[in-house]
Protein backbone atom coordinates (compact mmCIF):
# COMPACT_ATOMS: atom_id res chain seq x y z
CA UNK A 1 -17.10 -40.32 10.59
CA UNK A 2 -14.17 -42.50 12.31
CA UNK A 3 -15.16 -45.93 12.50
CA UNK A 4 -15.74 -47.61 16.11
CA UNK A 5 -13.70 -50.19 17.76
CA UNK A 6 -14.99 -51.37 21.65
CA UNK A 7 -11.82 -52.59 23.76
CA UNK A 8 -13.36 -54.72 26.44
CA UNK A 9 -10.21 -55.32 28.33
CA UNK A 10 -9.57 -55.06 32.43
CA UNK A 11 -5.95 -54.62 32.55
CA UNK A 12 -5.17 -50.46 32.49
CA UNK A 13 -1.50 -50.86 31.16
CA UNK A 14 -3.15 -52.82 28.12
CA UNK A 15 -6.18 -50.68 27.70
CA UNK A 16 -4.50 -47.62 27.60
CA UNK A 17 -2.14 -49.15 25.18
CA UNK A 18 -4.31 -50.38 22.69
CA UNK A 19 -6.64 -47.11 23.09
CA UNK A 20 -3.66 -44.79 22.13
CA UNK A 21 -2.75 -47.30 18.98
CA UNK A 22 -6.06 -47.59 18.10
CA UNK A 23 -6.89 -43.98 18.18
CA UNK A 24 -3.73 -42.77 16.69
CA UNK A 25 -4.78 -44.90 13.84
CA UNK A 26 -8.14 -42.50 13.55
CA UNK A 27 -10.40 -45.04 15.29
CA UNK A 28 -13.49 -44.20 17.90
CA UNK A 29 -12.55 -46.49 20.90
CA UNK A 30 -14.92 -47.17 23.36
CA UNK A 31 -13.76 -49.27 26.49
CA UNK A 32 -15.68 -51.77 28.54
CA UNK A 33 -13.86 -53.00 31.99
CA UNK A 34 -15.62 -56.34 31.92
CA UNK A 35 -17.48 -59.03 29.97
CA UNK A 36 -21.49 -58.48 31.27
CA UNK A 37 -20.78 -54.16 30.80
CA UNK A 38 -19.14 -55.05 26.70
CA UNK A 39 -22.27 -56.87 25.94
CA UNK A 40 -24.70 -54.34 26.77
CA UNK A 41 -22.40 -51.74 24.94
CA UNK A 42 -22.02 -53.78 21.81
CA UNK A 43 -25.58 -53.58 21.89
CA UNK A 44 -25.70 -50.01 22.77
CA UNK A 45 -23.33 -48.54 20.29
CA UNK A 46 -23.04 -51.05 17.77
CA UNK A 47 -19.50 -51.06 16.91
CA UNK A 48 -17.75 -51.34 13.74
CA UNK A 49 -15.44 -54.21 15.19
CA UNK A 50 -14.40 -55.67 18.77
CA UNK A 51 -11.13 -56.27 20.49
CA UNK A 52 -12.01 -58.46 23.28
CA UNK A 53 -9.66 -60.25 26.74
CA UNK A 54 -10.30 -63.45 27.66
CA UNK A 55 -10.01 -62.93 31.25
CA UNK A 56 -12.42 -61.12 32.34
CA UNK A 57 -14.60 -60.45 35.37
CA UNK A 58 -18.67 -61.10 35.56
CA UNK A 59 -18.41 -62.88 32.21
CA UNK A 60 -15.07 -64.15 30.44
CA UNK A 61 -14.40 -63.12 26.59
CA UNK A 62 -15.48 -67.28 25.40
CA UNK A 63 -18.83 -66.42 26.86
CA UNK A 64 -19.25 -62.67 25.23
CA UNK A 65 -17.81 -63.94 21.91
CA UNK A 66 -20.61 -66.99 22.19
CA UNK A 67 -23.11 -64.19 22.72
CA UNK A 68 -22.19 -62.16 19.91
CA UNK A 69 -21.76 -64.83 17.04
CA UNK A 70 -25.09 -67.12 17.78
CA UNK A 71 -26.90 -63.30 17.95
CA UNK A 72 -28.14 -62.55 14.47
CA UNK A 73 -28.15 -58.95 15.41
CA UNK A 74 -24.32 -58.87 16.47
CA UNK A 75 -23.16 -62.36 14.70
CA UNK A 76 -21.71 -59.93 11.46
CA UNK A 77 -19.42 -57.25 13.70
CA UNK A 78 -16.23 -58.73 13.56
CA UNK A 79 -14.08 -60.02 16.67
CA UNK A 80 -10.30 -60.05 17.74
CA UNK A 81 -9.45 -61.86 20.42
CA UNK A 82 -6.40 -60.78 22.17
CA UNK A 83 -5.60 -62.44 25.34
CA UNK A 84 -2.25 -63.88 27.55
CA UNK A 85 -3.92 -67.05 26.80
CA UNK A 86 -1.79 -68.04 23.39
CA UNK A 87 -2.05 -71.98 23.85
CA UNK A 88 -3.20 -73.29 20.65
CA UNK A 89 -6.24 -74.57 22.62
CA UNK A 90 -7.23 -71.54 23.43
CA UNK A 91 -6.56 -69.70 19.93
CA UNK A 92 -8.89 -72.68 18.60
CA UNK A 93 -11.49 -72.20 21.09
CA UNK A 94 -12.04 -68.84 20.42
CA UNK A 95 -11.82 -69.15 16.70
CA UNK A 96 -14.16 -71.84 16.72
CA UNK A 97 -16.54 -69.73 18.74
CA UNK A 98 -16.62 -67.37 15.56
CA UNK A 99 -14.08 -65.08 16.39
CA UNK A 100 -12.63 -63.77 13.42
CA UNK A 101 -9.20 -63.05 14.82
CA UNK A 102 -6.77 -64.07 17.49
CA UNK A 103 -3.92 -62.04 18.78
CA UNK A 104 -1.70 -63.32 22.19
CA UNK A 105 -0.04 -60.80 24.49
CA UNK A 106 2.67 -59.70 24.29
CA UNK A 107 1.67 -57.75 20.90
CA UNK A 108 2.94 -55.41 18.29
CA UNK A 109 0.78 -52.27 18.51
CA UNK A 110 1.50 -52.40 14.96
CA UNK A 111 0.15 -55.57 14.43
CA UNK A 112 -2.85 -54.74 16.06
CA UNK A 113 -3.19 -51.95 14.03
CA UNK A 114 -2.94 -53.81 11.12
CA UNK A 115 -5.16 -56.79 11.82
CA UNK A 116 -8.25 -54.11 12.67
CA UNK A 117 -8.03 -52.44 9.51
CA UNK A 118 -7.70 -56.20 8.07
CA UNK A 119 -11.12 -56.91 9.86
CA UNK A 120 -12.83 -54.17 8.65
CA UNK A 121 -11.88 -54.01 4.77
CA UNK A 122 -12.93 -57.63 4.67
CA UNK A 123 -16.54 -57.14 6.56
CA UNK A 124 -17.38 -53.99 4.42
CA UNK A 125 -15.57 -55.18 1.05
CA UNK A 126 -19.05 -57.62 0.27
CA UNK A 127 -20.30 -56.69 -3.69
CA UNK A 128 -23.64 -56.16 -4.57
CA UNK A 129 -26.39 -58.55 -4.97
CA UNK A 130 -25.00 -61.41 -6.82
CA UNK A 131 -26.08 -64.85 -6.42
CA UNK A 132 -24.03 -68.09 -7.31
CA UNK A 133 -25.32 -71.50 -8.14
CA UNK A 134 -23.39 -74.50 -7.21
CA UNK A 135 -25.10 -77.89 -6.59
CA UNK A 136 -27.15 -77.60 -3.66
CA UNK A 137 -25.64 -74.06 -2.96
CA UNK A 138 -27.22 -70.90 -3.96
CA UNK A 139 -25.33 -67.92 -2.74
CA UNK A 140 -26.17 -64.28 -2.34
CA UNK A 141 -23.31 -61.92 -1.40
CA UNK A 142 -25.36 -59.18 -1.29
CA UNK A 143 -27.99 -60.68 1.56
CA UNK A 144 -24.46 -62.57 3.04
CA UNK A 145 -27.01 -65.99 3.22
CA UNK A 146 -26.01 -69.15 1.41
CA UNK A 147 -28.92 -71.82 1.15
CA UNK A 148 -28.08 -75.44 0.75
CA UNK A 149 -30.68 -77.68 -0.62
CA UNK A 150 -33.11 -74.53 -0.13
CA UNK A 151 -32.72 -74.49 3.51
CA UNK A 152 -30.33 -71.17 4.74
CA UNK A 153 -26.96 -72.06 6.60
CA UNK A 154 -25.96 -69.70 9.92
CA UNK A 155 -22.61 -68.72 8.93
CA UNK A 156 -20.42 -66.31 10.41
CA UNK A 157 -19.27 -63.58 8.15
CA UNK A 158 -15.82 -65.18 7.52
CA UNK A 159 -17.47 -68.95 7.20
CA UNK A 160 -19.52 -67.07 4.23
CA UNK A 161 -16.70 -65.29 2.66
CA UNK A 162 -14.41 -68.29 3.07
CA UNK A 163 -17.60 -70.42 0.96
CA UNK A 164 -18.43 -67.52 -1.32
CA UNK A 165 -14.02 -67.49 -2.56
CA UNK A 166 -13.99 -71.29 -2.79
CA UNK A 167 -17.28 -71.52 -4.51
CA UNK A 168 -16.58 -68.82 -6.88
CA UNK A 169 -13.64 -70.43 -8.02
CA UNK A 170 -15.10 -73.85 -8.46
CA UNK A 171 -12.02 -76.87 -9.01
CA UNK A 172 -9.16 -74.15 -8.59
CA UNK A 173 -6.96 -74.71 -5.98
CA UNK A 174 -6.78 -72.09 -2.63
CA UNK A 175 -4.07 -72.10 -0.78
CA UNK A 176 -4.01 -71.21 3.03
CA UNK A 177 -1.80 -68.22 2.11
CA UNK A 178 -4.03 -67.14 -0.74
CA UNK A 179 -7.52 -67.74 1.54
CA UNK A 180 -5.59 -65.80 4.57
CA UNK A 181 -5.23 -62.74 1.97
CA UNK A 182 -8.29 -62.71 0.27
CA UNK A 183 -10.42 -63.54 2.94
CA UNK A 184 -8.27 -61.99 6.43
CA UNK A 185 -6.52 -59.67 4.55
CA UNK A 186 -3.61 -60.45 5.56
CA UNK A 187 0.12 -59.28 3.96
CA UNK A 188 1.89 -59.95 7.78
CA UNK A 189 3.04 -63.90 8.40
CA UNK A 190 0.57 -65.34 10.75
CA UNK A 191 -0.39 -68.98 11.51
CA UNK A 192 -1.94 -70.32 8.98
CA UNK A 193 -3.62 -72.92 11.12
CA UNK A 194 -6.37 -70.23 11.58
CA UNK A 195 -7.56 -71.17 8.44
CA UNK A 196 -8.11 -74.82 8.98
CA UNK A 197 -9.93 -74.07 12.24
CA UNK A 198 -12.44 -72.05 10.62
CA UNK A 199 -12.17 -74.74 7.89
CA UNK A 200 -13.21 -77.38 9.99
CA UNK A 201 -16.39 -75.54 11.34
CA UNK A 202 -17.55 -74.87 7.84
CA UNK A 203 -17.63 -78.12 7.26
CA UNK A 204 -19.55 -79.16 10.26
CA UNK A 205 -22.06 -76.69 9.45
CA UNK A 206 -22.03 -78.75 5.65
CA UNK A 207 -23.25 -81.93 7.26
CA UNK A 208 -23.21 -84.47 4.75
CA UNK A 209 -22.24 -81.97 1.86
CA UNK A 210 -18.99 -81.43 3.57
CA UNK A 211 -17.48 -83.31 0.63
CA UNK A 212 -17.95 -80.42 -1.71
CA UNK A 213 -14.77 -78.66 0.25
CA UNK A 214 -11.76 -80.96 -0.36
CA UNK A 215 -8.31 -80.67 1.01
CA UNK A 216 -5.18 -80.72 -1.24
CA UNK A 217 -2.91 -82.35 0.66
CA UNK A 218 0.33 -79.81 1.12
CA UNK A 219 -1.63 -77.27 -1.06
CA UNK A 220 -4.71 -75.87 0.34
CA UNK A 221 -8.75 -76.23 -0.16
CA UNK A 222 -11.24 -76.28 -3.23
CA UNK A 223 -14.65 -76.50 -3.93
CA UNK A 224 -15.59 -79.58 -5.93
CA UNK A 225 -18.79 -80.69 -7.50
CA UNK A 226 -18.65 -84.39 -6.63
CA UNK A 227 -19.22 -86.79 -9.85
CA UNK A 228 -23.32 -87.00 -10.27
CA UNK A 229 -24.06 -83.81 -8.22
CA UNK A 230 -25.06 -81.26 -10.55
């Protein structure tokens, strides 16, 4: 069975665009006109990943995505934003929101393409039950939950896989071009800002144990077990 994207996009030129890409690709597509009708069928038909606008009648793509990520029932279906709004604000916001992905218009059908299939190898590639021990961390990759000091953290799915790489290669060095590949799944140059956005929120979501993620400066991230934490 094909898996199922949901396009919830108003403009017809770039619906029917995407829809065509998308399903010559051998994807279901669904379509939803506006923000209030792609809620209720995200709900409804619980898709395998979402392309969502921004600008959008009833209720905008910020609030749908802010729906779908603080929902545990929808917060794992992964999200591309794609939207005429390319301002790095904007990019941020959404990615900051939980969005996995962000893609401004004009696109490359291809691109698309390319960046779905990237969502959806990474959100079904998970291993079986295996949990990791790290100072205050315990984390299961089979449940997708990551406890710190025996209390569980609400991560989305690529705050936990972004934790679960670092943490399972304790000290070593990540790059942002190594962490966009292994995490995104990305071979295509893309901004590699995206990472430090999604960096940033996993460490607000640390608290005071954001010091276990340190940045290299002009190399990347790692996972450190300060001096004295066990």
């Amino acid at each position: 069975m094909p898996e199922t994207i949901l396009l919830i996009e108003d403009e017809a030129d770039v619906a029917d665009l995407v829809r065509y890409h998308l399903k010559k690709a051998k994807y279901r597509v669904l379509h939803a006109l506006d923000g209030a009708e792609g809620l209720a069928m995200v709900h409804q038909e619980r898709p395998d990943a979402v392309v969502l606008d921004i600008m959008l009648p009833r209720m905008n793509g910020f609030e749908v995505a802010k729906k779908l990520k603080s929902d545990p029932t929808t917060e794992s279906i992964p999200v591309l934003i794609l939207s005429a709004k390319g301002e790095a604000e904007s990019r941020i916001k959404g990615l900051e929101l939980g969005a996995e992905d962000y893609l401004p218009k004009p696109f490359s059908p291809r691109e698309l393409v390319l960046r779905i299939k990237a969502l959806l190898r990474r959100s079904s590639s998970v291993p079986a039950s295996e949990k990791t021990m790290a100072g205050p961390f315990v984390l299961d990759r089979g449940a997708l939950k990551v406890t710190l000091e025996g209390k569980r953290l609400d991560l989305t799915s690529t705050e936990f896989k972004l934790l679960s790489l670092l943490l399972g290669k304790e000290g070593a060095i990540q790059s942002r071009e190594d962490l966009l590949q292994e995490v995104w799944g990305y071979s295509v140059t893309i901004d590699t800002r995206t990472v430090d956005t999604h960096m940033r929120r996993l460490r607000e979501k640390l608290g005071d144990h954001a010091m276990y993620l340190e940045t290299v400066r002009g190399e990347g991230y790692r996972f450190i077990l300060p001096a004295g934490k066990p």
